[in-house]
PDB file of N, CA and C in Angstrom:
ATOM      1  N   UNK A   1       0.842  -1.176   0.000  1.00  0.00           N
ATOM      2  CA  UNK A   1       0.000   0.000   0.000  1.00  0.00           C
ATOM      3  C   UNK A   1       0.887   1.240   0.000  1.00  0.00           C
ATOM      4  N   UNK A   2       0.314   2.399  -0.275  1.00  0.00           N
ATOM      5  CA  UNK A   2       1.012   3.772  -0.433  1.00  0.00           C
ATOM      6  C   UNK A   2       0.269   4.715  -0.207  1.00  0.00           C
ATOM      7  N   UNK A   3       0.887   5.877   0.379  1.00  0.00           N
ATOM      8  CA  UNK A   3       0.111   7.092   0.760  1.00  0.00           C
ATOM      9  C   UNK A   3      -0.191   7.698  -0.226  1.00  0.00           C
ATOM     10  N   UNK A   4      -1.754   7.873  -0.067  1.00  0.00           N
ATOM     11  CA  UNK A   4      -2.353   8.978  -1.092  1.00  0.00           C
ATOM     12  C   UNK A   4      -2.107  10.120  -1.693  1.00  0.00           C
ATOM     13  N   UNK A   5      -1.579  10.607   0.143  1.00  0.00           N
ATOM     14  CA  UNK A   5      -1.067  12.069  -0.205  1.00  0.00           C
ATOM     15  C   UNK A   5      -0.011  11.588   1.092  1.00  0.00           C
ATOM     16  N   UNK A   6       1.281  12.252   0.928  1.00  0.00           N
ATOM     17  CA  UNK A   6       2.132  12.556   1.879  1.00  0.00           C
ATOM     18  C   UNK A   6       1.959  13.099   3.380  1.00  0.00           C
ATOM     19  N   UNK A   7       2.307  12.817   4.504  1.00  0.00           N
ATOM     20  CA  UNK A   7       1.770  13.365   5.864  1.00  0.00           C
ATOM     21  C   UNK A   7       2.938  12.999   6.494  1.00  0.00           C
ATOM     22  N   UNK A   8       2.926  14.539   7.738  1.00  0.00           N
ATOM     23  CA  UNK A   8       3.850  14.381   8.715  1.00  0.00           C
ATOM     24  C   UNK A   8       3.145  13.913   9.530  1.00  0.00           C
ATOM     25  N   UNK A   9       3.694  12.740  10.727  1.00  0.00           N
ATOM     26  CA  UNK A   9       3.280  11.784  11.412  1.00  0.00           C
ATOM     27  C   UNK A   9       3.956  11.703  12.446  1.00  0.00           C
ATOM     28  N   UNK A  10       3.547  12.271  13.712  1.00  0.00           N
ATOM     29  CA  UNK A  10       3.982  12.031  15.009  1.00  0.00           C
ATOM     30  C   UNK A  10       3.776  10.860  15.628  1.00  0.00           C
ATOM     31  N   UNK A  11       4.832   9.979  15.868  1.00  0.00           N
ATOM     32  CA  UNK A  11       4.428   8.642  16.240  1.00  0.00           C
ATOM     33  C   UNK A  11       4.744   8.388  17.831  1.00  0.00           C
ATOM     34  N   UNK A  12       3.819   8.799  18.721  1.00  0.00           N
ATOM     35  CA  UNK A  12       3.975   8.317  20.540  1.00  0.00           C
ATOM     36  C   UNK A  12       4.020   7.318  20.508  1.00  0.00           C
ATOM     37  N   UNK A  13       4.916   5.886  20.898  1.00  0.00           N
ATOM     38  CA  UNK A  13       5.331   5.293  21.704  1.00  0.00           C
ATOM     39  C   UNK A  13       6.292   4.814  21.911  1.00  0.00           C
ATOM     40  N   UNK A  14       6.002   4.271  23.954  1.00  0.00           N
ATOM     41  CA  UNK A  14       6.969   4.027  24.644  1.00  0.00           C
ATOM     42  C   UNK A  14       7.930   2.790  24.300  1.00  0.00           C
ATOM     43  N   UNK A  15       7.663   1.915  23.750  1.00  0.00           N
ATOM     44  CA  UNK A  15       8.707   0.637  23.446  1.00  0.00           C
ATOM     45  C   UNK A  15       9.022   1.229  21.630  1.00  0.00           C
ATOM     46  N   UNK A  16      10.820   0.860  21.938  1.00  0.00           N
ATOM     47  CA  UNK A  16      11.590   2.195  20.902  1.00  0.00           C
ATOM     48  C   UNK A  16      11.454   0.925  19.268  1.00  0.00           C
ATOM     49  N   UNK A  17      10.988  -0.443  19.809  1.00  0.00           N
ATOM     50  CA  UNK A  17      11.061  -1.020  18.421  1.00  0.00           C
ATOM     51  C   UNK A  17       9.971  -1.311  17.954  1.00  0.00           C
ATOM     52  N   UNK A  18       8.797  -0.876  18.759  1.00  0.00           N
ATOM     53  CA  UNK A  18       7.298  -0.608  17.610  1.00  0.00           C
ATOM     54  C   UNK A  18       7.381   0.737  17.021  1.00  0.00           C
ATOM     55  N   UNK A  19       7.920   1.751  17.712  1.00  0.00           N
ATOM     56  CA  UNK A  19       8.176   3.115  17.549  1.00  0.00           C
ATOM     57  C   UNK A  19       9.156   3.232  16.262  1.00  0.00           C
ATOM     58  N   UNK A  20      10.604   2.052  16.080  1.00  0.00           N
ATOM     59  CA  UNK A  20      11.056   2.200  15.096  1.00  0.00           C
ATOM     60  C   UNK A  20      10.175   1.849  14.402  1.00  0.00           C
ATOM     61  N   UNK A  21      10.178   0.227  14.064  1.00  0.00           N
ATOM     62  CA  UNK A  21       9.104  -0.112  13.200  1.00  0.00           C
ATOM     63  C   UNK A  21       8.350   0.016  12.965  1.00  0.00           C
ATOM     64  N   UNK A  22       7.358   1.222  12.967  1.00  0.00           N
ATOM     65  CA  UNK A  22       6.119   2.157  12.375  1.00  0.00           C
ATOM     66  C   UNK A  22       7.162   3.137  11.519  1.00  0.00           C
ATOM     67  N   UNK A  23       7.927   3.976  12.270  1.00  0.00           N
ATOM     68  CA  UNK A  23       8.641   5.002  11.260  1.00  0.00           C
ATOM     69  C   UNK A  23       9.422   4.852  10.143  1.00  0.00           C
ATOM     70  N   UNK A  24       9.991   3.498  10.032  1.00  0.00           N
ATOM     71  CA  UNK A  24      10.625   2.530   8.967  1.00  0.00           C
ATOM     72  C   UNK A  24       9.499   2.289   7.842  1.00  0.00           C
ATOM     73  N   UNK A  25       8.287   1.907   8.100  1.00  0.00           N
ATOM     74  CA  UNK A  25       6.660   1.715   7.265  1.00  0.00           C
ATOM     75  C   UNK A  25       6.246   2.824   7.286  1.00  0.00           C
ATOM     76  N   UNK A  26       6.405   3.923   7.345  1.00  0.00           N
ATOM     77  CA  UNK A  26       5.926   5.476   7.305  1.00  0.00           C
ATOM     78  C   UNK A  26       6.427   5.989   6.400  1.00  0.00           C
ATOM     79  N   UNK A  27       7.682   5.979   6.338  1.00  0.00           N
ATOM     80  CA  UNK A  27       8.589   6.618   5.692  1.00  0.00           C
ATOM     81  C   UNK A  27       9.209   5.682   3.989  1.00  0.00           C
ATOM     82  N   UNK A  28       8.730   4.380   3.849  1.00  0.00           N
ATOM     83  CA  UNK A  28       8.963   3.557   2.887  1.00  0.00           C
ATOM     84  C   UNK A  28       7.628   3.961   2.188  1.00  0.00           C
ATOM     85  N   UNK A  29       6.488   4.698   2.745  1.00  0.00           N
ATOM     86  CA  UNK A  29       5.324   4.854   1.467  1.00  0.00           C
ATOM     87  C   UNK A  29       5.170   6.218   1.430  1.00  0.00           C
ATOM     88  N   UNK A  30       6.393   6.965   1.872  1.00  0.00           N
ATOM     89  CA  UNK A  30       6.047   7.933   1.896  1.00  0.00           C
ATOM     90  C   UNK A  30       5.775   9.526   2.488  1.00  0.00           C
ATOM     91  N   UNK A  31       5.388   8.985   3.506  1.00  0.00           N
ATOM     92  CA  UNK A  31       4.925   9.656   4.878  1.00  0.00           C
ATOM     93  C   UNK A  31       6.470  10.361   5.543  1.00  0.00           C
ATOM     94  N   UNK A  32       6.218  11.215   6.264  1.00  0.00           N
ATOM     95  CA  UNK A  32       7.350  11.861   7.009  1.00  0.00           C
ATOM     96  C   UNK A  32       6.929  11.653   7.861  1.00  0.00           C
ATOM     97  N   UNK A  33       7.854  10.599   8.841  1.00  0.00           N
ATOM     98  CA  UNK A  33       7.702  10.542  10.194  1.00  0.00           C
ATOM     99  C   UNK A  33       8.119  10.821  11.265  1.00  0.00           C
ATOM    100  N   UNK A  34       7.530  11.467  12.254  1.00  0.00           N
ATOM    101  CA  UNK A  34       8.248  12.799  13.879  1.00  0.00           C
ATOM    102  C   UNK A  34       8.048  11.051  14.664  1.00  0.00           C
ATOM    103  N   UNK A  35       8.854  11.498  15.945  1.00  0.00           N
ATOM    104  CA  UNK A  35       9.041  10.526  16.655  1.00  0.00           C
ATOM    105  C   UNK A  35       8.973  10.996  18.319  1.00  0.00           C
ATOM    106  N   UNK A  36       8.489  10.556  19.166  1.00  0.00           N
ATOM    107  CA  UNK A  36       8.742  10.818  20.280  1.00  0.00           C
ATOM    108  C   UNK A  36       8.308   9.507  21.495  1.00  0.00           C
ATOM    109  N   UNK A  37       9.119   9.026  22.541  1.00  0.00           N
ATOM    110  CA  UNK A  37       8.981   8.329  23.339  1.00  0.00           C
ATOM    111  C   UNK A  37       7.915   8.835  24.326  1.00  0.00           C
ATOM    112  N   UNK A  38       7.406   9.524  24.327  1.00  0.00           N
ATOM    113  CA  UNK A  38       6.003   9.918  25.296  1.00  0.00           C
ATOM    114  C   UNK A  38       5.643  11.281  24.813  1.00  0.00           C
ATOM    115  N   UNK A  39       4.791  11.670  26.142  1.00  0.00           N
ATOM    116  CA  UNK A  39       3.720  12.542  26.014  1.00  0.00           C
ATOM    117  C   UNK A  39       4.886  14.024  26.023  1.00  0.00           C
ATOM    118  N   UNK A  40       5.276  14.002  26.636  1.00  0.00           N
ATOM    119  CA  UNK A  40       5.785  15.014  27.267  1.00  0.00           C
ATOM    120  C   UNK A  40       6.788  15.340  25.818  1.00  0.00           C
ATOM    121  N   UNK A  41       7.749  14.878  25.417  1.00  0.00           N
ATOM    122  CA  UNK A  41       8.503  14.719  24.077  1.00  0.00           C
ATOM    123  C   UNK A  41       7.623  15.133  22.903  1.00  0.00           C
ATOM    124  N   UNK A  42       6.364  14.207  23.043  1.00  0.00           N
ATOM    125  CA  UNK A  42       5.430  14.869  21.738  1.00  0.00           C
ATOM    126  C   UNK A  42       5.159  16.499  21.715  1.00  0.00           C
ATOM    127  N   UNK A  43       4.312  16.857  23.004  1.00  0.00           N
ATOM    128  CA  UNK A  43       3.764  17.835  23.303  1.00  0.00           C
ATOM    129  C   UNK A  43       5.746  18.997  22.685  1.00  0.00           C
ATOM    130  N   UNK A  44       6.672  19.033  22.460  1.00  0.00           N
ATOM    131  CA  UNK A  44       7.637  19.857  22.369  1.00  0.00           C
ATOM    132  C   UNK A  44       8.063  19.738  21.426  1.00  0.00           C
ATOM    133  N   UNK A  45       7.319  18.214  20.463  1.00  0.00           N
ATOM    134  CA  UNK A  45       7.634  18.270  19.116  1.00  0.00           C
ATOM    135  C   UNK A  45       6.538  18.982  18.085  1.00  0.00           C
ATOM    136  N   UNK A  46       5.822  19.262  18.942  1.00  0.00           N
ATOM    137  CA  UNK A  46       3.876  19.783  18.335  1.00  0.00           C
ATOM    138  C   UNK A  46       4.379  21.358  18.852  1.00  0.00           C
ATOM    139  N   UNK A  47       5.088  21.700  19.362  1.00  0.00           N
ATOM    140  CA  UNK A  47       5.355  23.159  19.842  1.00  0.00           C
ATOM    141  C   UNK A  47       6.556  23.721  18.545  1.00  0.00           C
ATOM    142  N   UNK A  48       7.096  22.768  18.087  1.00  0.00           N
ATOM    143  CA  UNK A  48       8.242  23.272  17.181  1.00  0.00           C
ATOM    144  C   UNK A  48       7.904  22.867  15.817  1.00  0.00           C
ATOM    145  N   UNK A  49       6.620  22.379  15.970  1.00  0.00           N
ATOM    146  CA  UNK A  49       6.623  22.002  14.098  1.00  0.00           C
ATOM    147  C   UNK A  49       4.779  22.222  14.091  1.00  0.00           C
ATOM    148  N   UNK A  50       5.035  23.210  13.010  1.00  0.00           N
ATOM    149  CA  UNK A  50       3.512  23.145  13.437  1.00  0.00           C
ATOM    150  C   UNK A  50       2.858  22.680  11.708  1.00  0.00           C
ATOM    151  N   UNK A  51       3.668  21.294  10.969  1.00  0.00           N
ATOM    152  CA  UNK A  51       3.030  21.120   9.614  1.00  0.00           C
ATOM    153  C   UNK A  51       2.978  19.083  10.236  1.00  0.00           C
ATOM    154  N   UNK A  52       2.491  19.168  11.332  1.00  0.00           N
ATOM    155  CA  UNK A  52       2.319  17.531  11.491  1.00  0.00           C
ATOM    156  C   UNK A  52       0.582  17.163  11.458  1.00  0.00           C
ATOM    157  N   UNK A  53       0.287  16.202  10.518  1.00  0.00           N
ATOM    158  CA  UNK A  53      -0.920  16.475  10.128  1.00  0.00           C
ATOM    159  C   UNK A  53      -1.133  15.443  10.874  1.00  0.00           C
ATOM    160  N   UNK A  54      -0.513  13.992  11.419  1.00  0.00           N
ATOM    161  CA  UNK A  54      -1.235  12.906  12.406  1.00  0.00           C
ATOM    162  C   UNK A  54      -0.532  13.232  13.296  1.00  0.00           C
ATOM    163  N   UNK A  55      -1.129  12.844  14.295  1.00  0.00           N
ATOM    164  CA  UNK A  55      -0.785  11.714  15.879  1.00  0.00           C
ATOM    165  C   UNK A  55      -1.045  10.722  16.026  1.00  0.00           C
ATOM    166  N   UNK A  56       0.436  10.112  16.039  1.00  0.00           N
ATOM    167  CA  UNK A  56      -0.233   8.367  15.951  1.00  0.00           C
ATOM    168  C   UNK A  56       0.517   8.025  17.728  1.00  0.00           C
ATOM    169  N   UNK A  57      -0.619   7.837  18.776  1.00  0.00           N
ATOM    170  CA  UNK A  57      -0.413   7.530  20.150  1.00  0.00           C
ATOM    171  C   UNK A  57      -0.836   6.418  20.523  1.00  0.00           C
ATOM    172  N   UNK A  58      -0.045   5.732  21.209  1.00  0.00           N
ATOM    173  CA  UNK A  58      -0.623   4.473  21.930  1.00  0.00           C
ATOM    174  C   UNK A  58      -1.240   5.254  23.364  1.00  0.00           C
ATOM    175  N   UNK A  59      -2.035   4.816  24.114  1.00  0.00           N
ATOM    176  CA  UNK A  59      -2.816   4.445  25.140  1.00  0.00           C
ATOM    177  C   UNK A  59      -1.728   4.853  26.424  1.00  0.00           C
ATOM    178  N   UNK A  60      -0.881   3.690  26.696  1.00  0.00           N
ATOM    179  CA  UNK A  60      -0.535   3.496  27.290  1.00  0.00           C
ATOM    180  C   UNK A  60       1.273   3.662  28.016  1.00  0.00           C
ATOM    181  N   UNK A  61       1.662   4.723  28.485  1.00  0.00           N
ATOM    182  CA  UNK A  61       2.973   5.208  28.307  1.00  0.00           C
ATOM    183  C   UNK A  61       3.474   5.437  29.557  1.00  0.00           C
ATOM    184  N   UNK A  62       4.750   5.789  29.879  1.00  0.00           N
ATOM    185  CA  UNK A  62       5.047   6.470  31.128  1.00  0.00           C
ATOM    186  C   UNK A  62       5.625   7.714  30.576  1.00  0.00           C
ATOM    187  N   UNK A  63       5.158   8.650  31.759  1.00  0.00           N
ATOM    188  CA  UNK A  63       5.200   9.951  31.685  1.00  0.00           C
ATOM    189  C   UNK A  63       3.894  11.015  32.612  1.00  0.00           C
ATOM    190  N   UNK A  64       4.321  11.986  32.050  1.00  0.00           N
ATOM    191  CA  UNK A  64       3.442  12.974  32.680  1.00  0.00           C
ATOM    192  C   UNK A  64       1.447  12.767  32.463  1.00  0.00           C
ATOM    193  N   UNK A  65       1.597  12.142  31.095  1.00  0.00           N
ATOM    194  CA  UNK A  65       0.058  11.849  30.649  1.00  0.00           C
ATOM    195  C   UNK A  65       0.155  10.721  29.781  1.00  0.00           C
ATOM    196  N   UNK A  66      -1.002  10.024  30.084  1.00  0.00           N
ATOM    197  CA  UNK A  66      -1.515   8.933  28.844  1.00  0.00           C
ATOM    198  C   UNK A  66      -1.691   9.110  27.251  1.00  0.00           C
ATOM    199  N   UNK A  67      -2.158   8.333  25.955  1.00  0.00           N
ATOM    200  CA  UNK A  67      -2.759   9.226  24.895  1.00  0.00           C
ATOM    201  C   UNK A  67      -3.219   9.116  24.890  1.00  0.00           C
ATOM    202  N   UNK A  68      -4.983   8.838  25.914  1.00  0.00           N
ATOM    203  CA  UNK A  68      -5.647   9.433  25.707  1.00  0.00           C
ATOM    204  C   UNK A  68      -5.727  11.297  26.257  1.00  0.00           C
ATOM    205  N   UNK A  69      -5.138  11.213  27.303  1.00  0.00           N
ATOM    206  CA  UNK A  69      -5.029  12.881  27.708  1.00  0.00           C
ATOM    207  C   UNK A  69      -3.837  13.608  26.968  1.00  0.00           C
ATOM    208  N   UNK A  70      -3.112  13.074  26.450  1.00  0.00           N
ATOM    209  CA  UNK A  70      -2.557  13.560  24.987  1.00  0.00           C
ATOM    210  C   UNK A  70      -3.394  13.821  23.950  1.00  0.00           C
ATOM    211  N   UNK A  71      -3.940  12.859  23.324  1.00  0.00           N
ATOM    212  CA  UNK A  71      -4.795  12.950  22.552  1.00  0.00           C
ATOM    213  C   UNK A  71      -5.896  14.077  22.661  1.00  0.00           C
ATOM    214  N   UNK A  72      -6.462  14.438  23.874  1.00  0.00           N
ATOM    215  CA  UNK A  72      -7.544  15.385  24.334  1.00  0.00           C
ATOM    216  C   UNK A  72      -6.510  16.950  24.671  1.00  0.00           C
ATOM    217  N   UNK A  73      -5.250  17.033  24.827  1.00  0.00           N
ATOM    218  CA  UNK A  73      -5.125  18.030  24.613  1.00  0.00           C
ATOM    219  C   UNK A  73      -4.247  18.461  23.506  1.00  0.00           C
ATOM    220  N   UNK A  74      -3.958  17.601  22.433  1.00  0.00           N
ATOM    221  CA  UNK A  74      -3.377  17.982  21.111  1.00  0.00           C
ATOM    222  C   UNK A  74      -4.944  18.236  20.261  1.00  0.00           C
ATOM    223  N   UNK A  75      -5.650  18.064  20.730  1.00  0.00           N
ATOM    224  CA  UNK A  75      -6.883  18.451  20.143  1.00  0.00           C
ATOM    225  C   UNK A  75      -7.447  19.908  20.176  1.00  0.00           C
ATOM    226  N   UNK A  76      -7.473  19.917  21.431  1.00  0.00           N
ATOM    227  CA  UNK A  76      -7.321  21.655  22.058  1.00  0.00           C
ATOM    228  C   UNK A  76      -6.162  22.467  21.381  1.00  0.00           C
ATOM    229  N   UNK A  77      -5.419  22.247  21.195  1.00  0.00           N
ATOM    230  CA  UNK A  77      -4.523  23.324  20.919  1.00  0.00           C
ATOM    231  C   UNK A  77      -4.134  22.838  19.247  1.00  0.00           C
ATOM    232  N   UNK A  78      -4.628  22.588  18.814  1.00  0.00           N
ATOM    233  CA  UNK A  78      -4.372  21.935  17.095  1.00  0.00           C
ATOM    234  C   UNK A  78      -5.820  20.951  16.911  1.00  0.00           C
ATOM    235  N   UNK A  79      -7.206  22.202  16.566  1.00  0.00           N
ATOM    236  CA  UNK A  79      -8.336  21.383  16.093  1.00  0.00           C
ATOM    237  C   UNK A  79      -8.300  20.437  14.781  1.00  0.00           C
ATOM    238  N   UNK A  80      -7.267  20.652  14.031  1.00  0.00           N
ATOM    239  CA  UNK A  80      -7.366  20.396  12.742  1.00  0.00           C
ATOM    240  C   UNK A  80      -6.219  18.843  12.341  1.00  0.00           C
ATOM    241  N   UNK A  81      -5.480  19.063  13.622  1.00  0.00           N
ATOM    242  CA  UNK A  81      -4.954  17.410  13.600  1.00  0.00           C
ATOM    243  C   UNK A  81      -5.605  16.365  13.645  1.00  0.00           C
ATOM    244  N   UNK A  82      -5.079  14.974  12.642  1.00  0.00           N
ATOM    245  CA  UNK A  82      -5.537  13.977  12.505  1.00  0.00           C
ATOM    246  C   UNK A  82      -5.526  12.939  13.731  1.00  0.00           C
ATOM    247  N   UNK A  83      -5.986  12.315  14.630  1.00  0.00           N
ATOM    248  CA  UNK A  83      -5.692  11.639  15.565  1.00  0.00           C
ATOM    249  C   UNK A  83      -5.815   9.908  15.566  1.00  0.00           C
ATOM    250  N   UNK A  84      -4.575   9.245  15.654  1.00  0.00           N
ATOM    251  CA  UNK A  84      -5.312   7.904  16.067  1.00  0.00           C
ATOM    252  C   UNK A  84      -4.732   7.296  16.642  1.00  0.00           C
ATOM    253  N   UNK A  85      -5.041   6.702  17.708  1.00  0.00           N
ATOM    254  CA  UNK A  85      -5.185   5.934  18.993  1.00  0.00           C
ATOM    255  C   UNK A  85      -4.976   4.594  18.769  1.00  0.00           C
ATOM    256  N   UNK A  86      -3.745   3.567  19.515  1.00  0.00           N
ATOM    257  CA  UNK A  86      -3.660   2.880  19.379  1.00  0.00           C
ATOM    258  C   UNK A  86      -3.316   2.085  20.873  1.00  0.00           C
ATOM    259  N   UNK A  87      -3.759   1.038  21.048  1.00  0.00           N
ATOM    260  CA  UNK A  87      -4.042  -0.005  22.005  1.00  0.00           C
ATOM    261  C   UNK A  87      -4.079  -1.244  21.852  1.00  0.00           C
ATOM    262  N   UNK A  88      -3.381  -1.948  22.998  1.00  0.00           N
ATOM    263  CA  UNK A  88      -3.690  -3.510  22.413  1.00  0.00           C
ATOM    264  C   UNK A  88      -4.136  -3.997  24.283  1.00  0.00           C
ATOM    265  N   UNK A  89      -4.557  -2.935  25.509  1.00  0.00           N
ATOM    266  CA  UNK A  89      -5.071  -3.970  26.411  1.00  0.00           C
ATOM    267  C   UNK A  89      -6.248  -2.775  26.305  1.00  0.00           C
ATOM    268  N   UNK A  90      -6.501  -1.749  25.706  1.00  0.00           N
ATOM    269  CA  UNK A  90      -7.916  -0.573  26.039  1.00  0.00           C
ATOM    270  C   UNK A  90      -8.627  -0.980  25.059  1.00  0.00           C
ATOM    271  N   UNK A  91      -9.764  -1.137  25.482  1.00  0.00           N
ATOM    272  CA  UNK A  91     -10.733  -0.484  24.377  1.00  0.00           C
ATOM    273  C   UNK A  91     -11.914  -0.152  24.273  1.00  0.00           C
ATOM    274  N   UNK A  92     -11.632   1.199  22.776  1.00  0.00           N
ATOM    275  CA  UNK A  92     -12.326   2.656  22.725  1.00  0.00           C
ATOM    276  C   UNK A  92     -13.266   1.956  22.265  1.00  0.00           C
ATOM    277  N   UNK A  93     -14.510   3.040  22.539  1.00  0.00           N
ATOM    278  CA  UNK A  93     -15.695   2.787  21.430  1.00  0.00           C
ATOM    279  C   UNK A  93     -15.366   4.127  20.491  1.00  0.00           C
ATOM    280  N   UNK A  94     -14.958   3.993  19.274  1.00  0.00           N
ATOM    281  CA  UNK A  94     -14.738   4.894  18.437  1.00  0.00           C
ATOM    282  C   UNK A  94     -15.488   6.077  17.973  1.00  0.00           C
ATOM    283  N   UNK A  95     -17.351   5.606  18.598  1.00  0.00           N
ATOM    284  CA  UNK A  95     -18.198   7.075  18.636  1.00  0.00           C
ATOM    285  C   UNK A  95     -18.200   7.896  19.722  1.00  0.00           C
ATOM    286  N   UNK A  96     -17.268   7.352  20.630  1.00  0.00           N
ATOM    287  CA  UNK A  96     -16.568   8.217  22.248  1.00  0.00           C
ATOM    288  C   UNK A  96     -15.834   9.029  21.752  1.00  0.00           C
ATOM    289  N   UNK A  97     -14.853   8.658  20.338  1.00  0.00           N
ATOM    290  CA  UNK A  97     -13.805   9.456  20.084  1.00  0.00           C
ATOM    291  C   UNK A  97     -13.959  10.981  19.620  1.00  0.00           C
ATOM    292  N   UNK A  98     -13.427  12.254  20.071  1.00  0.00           N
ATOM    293  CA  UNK A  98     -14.018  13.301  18.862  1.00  0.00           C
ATOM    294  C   UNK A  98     -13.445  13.004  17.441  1.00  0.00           C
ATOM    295  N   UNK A  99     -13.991  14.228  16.782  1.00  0.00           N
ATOM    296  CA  UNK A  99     -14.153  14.604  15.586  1.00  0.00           C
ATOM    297  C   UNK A  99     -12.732  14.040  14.922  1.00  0.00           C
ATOM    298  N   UNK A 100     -12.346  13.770  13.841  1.00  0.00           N
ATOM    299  CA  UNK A 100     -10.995  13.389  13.346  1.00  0.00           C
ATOM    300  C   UNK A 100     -10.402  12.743  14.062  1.00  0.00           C
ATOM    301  N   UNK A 101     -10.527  11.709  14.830  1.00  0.00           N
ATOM    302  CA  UNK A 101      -9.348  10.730  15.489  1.00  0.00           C
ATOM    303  C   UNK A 101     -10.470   9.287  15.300  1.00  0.00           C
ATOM    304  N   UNK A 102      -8.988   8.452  14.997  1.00  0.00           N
ATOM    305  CA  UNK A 102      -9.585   7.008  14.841  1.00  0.00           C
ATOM    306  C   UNK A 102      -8.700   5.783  15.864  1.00  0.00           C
ATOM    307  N   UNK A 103      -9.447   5.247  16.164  1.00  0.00           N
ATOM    308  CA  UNK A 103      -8.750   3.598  17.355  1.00  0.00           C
ATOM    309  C   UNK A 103      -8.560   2.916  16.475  1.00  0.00           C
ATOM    310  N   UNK A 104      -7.319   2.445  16.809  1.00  0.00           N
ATOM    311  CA  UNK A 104      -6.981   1.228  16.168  1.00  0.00           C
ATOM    312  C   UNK A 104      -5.970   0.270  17.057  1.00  0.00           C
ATOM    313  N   UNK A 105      -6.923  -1.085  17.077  1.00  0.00           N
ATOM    314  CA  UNK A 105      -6.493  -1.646  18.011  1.00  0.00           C
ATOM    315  C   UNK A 105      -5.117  -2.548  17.434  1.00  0.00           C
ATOM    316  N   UNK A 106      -4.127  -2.759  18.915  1.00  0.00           N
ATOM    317  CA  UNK A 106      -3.088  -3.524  18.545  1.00  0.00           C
ATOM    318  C   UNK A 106      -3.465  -4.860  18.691  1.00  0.00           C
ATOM    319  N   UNK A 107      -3.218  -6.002  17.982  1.00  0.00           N
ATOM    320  CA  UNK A 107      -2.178  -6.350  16.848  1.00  0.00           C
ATOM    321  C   UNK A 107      -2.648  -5.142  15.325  1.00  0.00           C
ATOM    322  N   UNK A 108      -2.174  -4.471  14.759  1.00  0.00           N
ATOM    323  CA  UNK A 108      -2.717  -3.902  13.187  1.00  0.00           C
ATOM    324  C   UNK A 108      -1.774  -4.544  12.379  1.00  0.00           C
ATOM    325  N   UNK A 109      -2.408  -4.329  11.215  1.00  0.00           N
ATOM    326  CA  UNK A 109      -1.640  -4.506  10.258  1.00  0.00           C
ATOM    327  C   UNK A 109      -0.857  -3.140   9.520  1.00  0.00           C
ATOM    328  N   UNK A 110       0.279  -3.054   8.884  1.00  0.00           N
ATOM    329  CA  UNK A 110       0.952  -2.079   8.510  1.00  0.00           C
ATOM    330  C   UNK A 110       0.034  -1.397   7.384  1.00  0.00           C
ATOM    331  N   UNK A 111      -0.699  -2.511   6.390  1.00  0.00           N
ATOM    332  CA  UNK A 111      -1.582  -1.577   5.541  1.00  0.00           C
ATOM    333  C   UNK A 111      -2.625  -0.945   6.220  1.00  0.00           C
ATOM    334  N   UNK A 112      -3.493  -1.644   7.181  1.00  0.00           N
ATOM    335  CA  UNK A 112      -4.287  -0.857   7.915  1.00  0.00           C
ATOM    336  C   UNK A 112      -3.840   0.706   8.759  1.00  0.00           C
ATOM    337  N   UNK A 113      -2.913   0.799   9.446  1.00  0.00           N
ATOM    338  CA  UNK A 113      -2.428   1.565   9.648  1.00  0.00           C
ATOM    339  C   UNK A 113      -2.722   2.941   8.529  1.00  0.00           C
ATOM    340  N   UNK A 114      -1.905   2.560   7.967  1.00  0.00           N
ATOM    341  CA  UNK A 114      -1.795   3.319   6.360  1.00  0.00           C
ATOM    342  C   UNK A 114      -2.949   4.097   5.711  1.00  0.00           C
ATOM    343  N   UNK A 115      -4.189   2.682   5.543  1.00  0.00           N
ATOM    344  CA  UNK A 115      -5.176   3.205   5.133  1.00  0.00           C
ATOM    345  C   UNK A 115      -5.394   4.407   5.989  1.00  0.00           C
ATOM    346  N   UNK A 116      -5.868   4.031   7.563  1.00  0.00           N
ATOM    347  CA  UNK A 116      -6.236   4.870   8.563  1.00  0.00           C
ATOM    348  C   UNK A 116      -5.994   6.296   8.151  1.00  0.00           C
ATOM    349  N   UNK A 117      -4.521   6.440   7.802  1.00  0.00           N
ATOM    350  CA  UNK A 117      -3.787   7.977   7.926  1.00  0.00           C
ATOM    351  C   UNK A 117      -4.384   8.581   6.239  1.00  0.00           C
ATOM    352  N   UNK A 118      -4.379   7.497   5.235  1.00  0.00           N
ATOM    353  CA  UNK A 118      -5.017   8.014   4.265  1.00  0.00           C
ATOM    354  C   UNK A 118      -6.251   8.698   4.525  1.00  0.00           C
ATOM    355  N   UNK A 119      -7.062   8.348   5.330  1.00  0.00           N
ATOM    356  CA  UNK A 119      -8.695   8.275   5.312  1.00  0.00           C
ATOM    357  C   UNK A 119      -8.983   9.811   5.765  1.00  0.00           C
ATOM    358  N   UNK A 120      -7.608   9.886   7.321  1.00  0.00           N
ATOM    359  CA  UNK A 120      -7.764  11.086   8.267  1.00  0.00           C
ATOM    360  C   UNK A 120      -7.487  12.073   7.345  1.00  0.00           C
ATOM    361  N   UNK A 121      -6.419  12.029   6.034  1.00  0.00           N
ATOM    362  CA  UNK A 121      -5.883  13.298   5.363  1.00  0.00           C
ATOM    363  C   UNK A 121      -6.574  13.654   4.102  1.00  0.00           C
ATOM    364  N   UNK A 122      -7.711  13.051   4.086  1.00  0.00           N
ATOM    365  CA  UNK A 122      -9.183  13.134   2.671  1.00  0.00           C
ATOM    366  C   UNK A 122     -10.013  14.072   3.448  1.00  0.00           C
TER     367      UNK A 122
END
């Protein structure tokens, strides 16, 4: 699969070889991918770049906040970011979620993924 259109992609999470291995599949179709080991790292990479069209957050992290309270305040301060949520012990009901953010539960697949970020940037 391949990106439709090109997107910068902030990828939150805490274990550094799902974190590689998303940005390795990000960046092979296309995509420009930001990186950060938590909340706190994201939130200073969203302060210095302001052309990142996803957030791709897992759930579950150490740090100052979760993604979901990541997620709820990259929303607030950037209405127009794409959001999606990823988990493999939570789970969302996706009409809980606001406006532009999608769950996607762990195990995914790399095309699913993909599609996802296509769908958010249509």
């Amino acid at each position: 699969m391949v990106a439709l259109n090109s997107a910068v992609v902030l990828i939150v999470e805490d274990e550094p070889l799902i974190r590689f291995n998303i940005l390795d599949v990000l960046e092979e179709v296309g995509h420009v991918a930001l990186e950060a080991a938590n909340a706190d790292e994201a939130l200073v990479v969203l302060k210095g770049r302001q052309d990142v069209d996803i957030l791709f957050t897992d759930v579950n992290m150490a740090g100052s906040m979760d993604g979901l309270q990541l997620a709820n305040r990259v929303r607030a301060m950037r209405p127009n970011i794409g959001i999606i949520i990823t988990s493999g012990m939570v789970r969302l009901d996706p009409m809980a979620l606001p406006a532009n953010t999608a769950f996607l539960p762990k195990p995914y697949m790399h095309d699913t993924l993909i599609s996802t970020i296509n769908s958010l940037m249509t």
